[in-house]
N, C-alpha and C. Protein backbone atom coordinates (compact mmCIF):
# COMPACT_ATOMS: atom_id res chain seq x y z
N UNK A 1 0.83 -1.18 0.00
CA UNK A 1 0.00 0.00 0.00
C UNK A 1 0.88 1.24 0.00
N UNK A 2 0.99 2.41 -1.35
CA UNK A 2 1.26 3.48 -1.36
C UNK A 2 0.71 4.91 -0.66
N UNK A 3 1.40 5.49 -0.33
CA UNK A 3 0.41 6.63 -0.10
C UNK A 3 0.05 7.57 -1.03
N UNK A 4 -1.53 8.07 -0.71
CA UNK A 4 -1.94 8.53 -1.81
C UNK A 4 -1.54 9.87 -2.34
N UNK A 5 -1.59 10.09 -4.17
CA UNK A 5 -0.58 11.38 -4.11
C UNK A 5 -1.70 12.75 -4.56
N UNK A 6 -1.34 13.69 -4.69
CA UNK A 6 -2.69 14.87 -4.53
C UNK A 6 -3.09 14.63 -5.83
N UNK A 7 -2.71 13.82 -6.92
CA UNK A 7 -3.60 14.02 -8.47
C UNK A 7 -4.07 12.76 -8.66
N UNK A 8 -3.90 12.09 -7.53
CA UNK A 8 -5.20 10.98 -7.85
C UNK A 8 -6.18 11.36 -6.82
N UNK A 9 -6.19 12.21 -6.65
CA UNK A 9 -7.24 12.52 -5.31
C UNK A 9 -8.68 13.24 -6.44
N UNK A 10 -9.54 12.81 -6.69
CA UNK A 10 -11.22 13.24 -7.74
C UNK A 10 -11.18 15.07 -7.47
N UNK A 11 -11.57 15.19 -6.04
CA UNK A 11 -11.91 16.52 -5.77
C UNK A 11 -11.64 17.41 -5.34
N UNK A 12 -9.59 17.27 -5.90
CA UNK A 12 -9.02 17.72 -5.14
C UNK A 12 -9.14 19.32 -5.32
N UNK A 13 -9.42 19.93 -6.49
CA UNK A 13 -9.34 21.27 -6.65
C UNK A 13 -10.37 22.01 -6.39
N UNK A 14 -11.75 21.28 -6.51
CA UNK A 14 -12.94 21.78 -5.43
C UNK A 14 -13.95 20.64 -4.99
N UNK A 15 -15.08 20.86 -4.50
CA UNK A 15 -15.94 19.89 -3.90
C UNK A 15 -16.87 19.99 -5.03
N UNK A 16 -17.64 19.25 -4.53
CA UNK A 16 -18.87 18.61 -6.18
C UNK A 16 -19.58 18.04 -5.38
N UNK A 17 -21.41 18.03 -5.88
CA UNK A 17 -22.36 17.46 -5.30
C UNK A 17 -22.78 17.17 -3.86
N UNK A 18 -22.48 15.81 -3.59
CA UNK A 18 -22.63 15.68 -1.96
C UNK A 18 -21.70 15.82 -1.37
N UNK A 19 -20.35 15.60 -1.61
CA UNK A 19 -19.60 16.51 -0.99
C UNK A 19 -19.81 17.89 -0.43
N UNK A 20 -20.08 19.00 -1.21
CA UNK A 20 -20.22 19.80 -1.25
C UNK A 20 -21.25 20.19 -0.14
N UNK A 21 -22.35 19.36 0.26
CA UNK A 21 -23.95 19.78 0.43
C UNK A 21 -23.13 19.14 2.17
N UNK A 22 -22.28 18.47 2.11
CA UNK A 22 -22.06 17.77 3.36
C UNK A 22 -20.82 18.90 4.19
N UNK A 23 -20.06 19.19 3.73
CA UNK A 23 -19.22 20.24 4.22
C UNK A 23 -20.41 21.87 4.68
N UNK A 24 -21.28 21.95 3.95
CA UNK A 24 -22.11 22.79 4.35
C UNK A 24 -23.06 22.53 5.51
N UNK A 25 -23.25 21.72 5.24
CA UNK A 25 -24.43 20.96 6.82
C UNK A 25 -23.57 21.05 7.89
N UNK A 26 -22.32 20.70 7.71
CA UNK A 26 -21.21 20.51 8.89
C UNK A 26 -21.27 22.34 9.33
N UNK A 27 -20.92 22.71 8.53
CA UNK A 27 -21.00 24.32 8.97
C UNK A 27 -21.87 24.92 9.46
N UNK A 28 -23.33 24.84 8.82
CA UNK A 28 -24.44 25.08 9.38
C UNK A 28 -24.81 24.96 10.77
N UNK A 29 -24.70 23.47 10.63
CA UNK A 29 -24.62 22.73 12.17
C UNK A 29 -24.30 23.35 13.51
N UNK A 30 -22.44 23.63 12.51
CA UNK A 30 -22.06 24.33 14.15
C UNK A 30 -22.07 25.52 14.76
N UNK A 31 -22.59 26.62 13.41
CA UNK A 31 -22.84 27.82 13.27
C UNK A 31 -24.21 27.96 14.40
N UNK A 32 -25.25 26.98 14.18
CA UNK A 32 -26.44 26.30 15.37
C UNK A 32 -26.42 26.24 16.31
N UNK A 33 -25.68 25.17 16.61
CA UNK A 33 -25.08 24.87 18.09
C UNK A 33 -24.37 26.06 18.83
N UNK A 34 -23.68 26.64 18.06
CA UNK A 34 -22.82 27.65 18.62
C UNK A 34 -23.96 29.09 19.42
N UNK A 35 -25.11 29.34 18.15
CA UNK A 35 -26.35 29.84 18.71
C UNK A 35 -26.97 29.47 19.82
N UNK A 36 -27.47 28.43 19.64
CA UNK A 36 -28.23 27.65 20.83
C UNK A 36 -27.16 27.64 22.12
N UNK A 37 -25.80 27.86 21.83
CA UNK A 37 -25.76 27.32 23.16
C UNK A 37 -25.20 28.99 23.69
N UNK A 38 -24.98 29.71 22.93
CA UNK A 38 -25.07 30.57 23.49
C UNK A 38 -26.41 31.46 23.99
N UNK A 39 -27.32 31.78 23.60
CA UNK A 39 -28.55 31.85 23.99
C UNK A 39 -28.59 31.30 25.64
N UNK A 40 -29.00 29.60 25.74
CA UNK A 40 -28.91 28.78 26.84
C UNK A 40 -28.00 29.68 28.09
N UNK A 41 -26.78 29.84 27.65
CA UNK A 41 -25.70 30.37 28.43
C UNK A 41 -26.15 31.65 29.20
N UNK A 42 -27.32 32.41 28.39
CA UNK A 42 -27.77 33.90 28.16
C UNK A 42 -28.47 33.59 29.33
N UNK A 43 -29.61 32.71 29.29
CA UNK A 43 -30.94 32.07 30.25
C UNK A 43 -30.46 31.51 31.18
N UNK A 44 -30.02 30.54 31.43
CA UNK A 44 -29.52 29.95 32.49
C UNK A 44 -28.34 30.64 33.45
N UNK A 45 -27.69 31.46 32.98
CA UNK A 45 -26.21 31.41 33.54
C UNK A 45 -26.45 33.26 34.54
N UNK A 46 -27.63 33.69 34.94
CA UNK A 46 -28.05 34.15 35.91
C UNK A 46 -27.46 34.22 37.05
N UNK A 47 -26.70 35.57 37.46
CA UNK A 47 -25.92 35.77 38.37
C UNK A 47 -26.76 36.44 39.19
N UNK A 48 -27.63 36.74 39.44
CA UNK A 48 -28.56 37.64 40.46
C UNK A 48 -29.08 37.57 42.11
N UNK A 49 -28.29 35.90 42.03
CA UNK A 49 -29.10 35.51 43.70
C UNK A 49 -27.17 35.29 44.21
N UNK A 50 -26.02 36.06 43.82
CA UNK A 50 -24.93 35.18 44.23
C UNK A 50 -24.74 36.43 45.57
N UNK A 51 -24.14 35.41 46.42
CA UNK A 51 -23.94 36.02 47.57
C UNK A 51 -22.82 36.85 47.76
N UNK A 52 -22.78 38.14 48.48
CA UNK A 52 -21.54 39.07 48.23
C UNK A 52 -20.78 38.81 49.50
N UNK A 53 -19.92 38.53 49.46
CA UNK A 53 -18.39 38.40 50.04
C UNK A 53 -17.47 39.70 50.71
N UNK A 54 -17.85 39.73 51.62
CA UNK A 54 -17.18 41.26 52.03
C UNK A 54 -15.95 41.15 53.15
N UNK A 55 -15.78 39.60 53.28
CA UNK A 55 -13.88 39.41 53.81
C UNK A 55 -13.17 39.39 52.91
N UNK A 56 -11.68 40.20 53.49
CA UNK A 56 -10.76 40.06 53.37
C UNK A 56 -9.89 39.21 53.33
N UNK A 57 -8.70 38.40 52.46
CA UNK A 57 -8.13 37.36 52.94
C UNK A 57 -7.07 38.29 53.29
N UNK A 58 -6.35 37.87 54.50
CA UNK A 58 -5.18 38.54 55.11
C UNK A 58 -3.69 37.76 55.57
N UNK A 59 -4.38 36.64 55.58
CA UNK A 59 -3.65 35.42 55.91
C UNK A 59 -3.51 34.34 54.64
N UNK A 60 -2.50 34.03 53.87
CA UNK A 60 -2.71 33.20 53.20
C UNK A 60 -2.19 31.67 54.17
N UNK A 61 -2.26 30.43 54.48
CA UNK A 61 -2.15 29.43 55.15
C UNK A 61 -0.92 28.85 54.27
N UNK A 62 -0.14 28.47 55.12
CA UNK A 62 1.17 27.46 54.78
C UNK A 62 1.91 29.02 53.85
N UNK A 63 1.70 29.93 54.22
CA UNK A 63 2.21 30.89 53.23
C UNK A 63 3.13 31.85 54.07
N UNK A 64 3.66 33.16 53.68
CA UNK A 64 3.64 34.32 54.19
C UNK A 64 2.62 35.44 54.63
N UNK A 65 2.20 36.22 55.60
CA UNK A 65 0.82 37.07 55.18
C UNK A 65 1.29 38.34 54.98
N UNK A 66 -0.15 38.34 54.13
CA UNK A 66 0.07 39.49 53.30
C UNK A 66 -0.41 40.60 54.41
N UNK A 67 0.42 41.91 54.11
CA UNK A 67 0.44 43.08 54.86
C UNK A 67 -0.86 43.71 54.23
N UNK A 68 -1.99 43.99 55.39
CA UNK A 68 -3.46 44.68 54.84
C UNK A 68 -2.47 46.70 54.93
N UNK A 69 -3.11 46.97 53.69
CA UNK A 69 -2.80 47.88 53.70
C UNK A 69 -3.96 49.32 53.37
């Protein structure tokens, strides 16, 4: 078994038929997904109930501490 060389390759200089219709679906697809999941991300990903944090860390552990300044 040789490996194959670029001028026996049919389509190599462009795509044709279902080829063609299949490289587009692939694109479509993810152009989709990429929508949908950003959207989802939009709806779901709701920061409004997060709790606010108002310590300081001053001490890092097994560390040096840091000087509050």
């Amino acid at each position: 078994m040789s490996e194959p060389k670029l001028e026996d390759i049919g389509d190599y200089n462009t795509l044709k038929g279902e080829k063609k219709r299949i490289v587009w679906a692939v694109i479509i697809a993810g152009l989709l997904l990429g929508v949908i999941y950003m959207i989802a991300n939009k709806v779901y990903n709701d920061k409004g109930d997060a709790i606010p944090v108002k310590d300081e860390i001053t001490v890092v552990p097994l560390s040096k501490s840091i000087p509050v300044r």
